[in-house]
Protein backbone atom coordinates (compact mmCIF):
# COMPACT_ATOMS: atom_id res chain seq x y z
CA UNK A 1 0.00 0.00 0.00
CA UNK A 2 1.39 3.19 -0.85
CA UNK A 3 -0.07 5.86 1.01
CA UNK A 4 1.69 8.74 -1.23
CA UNK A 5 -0.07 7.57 -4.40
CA UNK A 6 -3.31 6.89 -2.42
CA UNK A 7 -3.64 10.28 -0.01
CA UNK A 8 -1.97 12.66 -3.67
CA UNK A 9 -0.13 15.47 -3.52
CA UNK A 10 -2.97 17.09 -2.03
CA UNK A 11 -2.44 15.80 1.28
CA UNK A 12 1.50 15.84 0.93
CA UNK A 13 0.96 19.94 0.71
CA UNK A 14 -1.36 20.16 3.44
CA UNK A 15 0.59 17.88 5.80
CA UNK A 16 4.16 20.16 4.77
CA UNK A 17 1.92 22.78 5.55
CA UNK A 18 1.57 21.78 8.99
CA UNK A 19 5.75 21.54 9.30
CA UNK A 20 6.09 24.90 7.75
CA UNK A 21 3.36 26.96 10.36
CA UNK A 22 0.61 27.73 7.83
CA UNK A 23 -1.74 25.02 9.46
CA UNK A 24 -2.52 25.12 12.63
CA UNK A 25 -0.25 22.73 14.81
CA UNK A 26 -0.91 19.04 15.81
CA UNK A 27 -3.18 18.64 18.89
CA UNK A 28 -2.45 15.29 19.97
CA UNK A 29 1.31 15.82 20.53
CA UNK A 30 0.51 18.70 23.14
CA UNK A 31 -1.84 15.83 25.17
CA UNK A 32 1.20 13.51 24.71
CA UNK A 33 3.57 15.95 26.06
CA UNK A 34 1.00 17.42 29.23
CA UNK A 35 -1.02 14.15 29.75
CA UNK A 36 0.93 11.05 29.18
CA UNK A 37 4.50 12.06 29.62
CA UNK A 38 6.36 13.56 32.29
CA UNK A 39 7.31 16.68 33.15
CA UNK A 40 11.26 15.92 33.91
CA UNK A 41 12.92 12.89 32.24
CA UNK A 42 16.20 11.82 34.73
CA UNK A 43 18.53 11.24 31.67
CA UNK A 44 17.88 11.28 28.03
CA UNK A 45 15.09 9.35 26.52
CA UNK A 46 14.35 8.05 23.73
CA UNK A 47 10.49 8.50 21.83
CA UNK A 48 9.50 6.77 18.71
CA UNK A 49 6.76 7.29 17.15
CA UNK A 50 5.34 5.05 14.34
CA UNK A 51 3.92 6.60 11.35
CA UNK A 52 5.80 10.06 11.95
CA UNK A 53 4.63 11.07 7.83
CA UNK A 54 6.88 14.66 7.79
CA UNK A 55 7.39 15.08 11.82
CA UNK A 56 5.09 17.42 12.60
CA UNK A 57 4.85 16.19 15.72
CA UNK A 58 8.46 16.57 16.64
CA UNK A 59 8.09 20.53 16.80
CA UNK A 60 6.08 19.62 19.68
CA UNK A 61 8.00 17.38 21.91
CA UNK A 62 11.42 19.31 21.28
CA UNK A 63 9.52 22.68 22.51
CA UNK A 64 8.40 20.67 25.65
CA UNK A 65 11.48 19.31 26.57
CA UNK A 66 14.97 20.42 26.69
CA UNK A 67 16.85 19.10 23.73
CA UNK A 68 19.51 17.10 25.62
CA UNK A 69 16.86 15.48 27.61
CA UNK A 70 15.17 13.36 24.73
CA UNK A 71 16.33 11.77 21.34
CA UNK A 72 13.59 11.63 19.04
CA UNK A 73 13.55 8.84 15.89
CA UNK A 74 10.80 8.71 13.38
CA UNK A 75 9.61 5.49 11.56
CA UNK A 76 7.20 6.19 8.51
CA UNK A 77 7.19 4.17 5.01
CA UNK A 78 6.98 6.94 2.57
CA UNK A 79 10.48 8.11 0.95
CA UNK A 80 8.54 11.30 0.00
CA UNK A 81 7.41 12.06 3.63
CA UNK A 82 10.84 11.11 5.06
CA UNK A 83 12.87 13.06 2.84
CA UNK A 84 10.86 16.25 3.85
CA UNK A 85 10.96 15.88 7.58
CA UNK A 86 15.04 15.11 6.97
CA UNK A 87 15.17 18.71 5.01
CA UNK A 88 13.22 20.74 7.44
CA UNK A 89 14.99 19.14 10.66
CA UNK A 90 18.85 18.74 8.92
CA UNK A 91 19.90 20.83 12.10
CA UNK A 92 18.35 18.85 15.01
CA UNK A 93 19.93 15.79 12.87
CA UNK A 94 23.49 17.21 12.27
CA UNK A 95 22.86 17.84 16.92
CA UNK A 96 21.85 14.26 17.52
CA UNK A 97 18.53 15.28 18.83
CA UNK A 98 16.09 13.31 16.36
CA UNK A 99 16.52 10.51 13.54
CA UNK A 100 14.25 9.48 10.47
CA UNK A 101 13.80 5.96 9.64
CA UNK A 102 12.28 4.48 6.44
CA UNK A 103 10.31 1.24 8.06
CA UNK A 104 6.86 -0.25 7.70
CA UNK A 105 5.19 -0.52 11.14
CA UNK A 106 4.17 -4.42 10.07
CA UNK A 107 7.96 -5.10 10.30
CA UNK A 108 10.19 -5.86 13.86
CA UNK A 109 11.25 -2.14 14.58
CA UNK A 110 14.78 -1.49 13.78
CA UNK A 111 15.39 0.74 17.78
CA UNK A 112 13.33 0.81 20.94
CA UNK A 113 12.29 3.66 22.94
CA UNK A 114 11.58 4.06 26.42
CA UNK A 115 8.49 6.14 24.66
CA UNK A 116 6.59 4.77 21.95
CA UNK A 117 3.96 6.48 20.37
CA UNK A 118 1.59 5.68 17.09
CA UNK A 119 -1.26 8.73 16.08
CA UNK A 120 -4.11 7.98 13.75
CA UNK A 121 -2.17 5.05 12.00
CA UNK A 122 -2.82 1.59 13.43
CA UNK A 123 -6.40 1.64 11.91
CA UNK A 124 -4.97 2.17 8.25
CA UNK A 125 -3.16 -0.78 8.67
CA UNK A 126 -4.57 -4.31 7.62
CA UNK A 127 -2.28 -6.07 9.13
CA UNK A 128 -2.70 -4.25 12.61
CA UNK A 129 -2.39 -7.35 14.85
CA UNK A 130 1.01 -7.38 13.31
CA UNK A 131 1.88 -3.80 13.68
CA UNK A 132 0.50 -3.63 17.41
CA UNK A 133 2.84 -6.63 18.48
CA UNK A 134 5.79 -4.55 17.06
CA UNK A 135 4.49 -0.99 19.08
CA UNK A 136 4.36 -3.74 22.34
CA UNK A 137 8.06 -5.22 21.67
CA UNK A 138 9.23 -1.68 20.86
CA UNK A 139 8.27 -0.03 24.10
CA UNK A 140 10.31 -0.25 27.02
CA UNK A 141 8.38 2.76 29.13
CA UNK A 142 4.94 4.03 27.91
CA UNK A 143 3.23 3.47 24.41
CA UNK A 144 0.80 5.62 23.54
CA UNK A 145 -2.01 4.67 20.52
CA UNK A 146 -4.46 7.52 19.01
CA UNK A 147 -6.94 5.24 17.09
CA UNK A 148 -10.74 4.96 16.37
CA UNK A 149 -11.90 2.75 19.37
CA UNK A 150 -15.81 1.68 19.82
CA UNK A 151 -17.84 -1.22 21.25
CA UNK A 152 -17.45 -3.42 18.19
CA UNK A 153 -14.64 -4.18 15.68
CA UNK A 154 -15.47 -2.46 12.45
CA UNK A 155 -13.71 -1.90 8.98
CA UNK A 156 -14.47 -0.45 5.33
CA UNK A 157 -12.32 1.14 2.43
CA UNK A 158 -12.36 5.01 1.87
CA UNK A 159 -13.51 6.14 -1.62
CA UNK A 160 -9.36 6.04 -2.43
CA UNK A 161 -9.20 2.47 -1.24
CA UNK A 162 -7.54 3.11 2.77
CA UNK A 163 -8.61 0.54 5.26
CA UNK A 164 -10.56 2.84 8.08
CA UNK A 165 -10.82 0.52 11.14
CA UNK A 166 -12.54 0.84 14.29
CA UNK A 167 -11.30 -1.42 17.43
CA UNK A 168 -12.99 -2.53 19.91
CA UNK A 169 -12.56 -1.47 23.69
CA UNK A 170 -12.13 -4.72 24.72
CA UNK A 171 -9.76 -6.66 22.54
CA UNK A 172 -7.04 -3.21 22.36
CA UNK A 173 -7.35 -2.98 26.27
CA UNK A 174 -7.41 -6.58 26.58
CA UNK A 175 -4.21 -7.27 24.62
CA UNK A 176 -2.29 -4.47 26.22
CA UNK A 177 -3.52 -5.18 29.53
CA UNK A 178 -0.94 -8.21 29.44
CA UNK A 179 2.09 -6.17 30.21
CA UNK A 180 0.50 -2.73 30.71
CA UNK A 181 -1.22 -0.66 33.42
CA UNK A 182 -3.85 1.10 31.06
CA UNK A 183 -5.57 4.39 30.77
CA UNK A 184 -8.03 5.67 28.07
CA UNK A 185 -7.89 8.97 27.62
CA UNK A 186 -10.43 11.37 25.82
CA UNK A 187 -8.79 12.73 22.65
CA UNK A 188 -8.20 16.57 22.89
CA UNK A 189 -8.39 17.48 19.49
CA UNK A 190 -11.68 15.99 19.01
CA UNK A 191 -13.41 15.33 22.82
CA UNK A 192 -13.80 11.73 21.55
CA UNK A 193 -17.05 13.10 19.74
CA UNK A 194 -18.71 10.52 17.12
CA UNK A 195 -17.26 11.80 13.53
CA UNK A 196 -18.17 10.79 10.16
CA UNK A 197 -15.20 9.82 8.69
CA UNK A 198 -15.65 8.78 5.22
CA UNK A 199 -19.55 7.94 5.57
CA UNK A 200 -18.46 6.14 8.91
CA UNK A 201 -19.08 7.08 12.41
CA UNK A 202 -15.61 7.14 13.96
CA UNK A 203 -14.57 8.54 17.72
CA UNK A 204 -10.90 9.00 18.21
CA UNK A 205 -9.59 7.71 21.98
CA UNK A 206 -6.21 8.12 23.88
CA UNK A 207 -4.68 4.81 25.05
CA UNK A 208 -1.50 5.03 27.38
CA UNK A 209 -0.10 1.76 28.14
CA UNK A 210 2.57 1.94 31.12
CA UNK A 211 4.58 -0.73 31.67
CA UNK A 212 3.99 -2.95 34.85
């Protein structure tokens, strides 16, 4: 699947939009950073997060924390995206402070993090079962999943052919509850209010996963 060809290079613009401040910024990173994180790390860390497209997000976390306090490495399977994110961030690179990685999120990932975190991304992807095992074995802290979560599983194709998935409560809380202490979290951006996503209903929750 090739989300480049599928999303156009009318998404491309409006996501290097985003990067270059004429879009509003990402909402979810600023719950990461105030909600789910802490305030202090005691030495640096280490946050991944899965499906990074151009690292948006990363503007974020490296205004929250203090730059020698966290390493941040993003995994995403689109050259195009990748390539972008590596232009606008060649400093913070060139310092150390953050790393772009061209992997599929169905594959073993190539690092682990003490922080793990996946936004709108699991429920694209078929082979999800797959893809969360990988976010589990990847985490050594905290992973946190922004995803489409309901009472019953769900799935259908948008009108460019992306799997839209909906997870249940129980078997995502179930599966992490394993080797996590587990918190569901309303999404900010949204207020976990029912959406129609592509002539689907769709509500967007928060799931930190702590280690036990």
């Amino acid at each position: 699947m090739n989300w480049n060809e599928m999303l156009g290079d009318g998404y491309f613009q409006a996501v290097k939009d985003r990067l270059y401040d004429r879009r509003e910024p990402l909402v979810w990173p600023q719950q990461v950073s105030k909600i789910v994180l802490p305030h202090d790390f005691s030495g640096k860390k280490v946050l991944i997060e899965a499906g990074c497209c151009v690292g948006a997000a990363y503007k974020t976390f490296r205004q929250r924390y203090v730059r020698d306090s966290l390493k941040y490495i993003g995994l995403d399977f689109t050259p195009r995206y990748l390539e972008e994110a590596k232009t606008y961030f060649v400093r913070d690179i060139e310092l150390g402070n953050c790393e772009f990685i061209l992997h599929d999120i169905i594959d073993p990932f190539p690092v682990t993090g003490d922080y793990v975190v996946c936004s709108a991304c699991l429920e694209h992807i078929l082979s999800f079962e797959d893809a969360l095992e990988n976010l589990i074995e990847a985490t050594e802290e905290h992973l946190v999943i922004r995803t489409f979560l309901g009472e019953n599983y769900e799935w259908f194709a948008s009108d460019v052919g992306l799997p839209i998935q909906q997870f249940s409560f129980k078997s995502l809380l179930g599966t992490l509850d394993e080797e996590f202490i587990v918190r569901v979290h309303r999404d900010w951006y949204t207020d976990s209010i029912p959406q129609l996503v592509q002539g689907a209903v769709r509500m967007f929750y928060v799931v930190s996963a702590k280690r036990r």
